[in-house]
Protein backbone atom coordinates (compact mmCIF):
# COMPACT_ATOMS: atom_id res chain seq x y z
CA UNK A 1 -24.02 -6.03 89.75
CA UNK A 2 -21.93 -8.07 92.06
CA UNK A 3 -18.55 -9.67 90.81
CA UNK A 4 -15.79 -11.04 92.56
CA UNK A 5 -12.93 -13.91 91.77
CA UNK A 6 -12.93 -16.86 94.14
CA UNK A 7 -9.31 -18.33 94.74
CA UNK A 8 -8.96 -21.86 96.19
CA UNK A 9 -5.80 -24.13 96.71
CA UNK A 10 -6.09 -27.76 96.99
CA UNK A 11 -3.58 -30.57 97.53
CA UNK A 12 -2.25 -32.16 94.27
CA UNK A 13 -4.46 -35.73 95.00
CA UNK A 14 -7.44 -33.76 94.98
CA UNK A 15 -7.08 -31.99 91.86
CA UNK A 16 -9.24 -34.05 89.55
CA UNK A 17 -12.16 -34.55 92.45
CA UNK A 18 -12.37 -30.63 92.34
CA UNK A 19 -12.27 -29.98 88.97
CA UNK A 20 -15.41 -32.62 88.49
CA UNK A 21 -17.08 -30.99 91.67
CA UNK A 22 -16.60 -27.43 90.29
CA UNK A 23 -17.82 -28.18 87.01
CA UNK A 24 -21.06 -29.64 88.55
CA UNK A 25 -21.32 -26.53 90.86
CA UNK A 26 -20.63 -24.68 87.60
CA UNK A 27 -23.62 -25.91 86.02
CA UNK A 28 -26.07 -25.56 88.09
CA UNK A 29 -25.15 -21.82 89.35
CA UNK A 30 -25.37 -20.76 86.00
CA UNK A 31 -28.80 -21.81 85.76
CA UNK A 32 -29.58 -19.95 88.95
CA UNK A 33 -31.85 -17.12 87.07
CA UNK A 34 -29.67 -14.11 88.94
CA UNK A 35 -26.67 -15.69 87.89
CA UNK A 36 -24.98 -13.21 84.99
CA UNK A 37 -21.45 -15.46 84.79
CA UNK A 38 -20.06 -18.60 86.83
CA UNK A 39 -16.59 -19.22 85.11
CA UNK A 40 -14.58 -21.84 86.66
CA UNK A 41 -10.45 -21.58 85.85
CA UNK A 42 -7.30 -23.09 86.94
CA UNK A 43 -4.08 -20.86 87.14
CA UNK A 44 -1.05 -22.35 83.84
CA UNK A 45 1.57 -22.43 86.08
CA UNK A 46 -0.15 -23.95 89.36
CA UNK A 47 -2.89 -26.57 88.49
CA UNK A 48 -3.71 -26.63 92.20
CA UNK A 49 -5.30 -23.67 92.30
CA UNK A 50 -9.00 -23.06 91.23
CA UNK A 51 -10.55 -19.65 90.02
CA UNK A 52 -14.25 -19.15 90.03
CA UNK A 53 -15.00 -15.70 88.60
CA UNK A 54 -18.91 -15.04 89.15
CA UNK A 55 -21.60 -12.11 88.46
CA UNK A 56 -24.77 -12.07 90.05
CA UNK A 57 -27.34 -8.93 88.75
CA UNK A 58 -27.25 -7.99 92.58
CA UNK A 59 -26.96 -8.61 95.74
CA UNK A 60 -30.07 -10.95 96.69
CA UNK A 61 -28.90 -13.48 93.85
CA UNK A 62 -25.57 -14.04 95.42
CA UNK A 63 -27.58 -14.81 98.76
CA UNK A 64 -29.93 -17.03 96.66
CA UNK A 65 -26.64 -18.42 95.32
CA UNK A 66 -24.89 -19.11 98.85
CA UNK A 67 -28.44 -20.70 99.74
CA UNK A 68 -29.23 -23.06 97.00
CA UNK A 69 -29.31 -27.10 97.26
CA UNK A 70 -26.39 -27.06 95.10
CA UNK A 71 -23.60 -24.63 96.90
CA UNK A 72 -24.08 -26.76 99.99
CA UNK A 73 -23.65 -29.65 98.26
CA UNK A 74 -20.88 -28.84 96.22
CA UNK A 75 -19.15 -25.63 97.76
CA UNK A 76 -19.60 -26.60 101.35
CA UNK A 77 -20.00 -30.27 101.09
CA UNK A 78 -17.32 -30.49 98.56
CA UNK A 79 -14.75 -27.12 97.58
CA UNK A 80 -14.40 -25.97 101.20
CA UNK A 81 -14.09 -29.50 102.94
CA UNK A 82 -10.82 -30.04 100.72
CA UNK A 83 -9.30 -26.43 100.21
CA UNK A 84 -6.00 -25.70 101.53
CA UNK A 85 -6.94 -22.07 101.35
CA UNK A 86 -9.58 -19.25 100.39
CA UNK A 87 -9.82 -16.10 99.28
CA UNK A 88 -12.24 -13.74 97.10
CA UNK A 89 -11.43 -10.87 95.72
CA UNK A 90 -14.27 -8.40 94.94
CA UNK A 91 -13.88 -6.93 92.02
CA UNK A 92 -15.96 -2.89 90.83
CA UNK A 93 -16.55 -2.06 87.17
CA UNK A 94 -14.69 0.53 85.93
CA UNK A 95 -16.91 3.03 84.21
């Protein structure tokens, strides 16, 4: 399984065009049949900044993921022409 938290910062002005762009990424990745979780979250004490925690069963679904209709549109067309800043933090299952 691959999981990891995407962090993104965006400017105040932009906040409610990202929120309705994430929640239309949202949707469609999580219909993506690889796709185990595609959770979308904003941080209490700074609105600005967006959260996406995803799971993908493995590897090749994350690369259908990047390569789908709907992360250009709204992750590279959208998130990533706004952002102030990016990060992802990969994240291992502790068992």
């Amino acid at each position: 399984m691959v999981s990891f938290i995407v962090r993104l910062r965006f400017a105040p002005e932009d906040r409610a065009d990202m929120a309705e762009t994430v929640r239309l990424l949202a949707d469609a990745s999580r219909q993506e049949q690889g796709c185990i979780s595609y959770i979308p979250l904003t941080l209490e004490e700074d609105p600005d900044t967006l959260l996406i925690f995803e799971q993908y069963v493995d590897p090749s679904a994350l690369d259908a993921h990047r390569a789908s209709a709907h992360f250009e549109r709204h992750a590279i067309g959208g998130l990533y022409q706004r952002m102030k800043d990016r990060s992802v933090e990969n994240l291992r299952s502790i068992e």
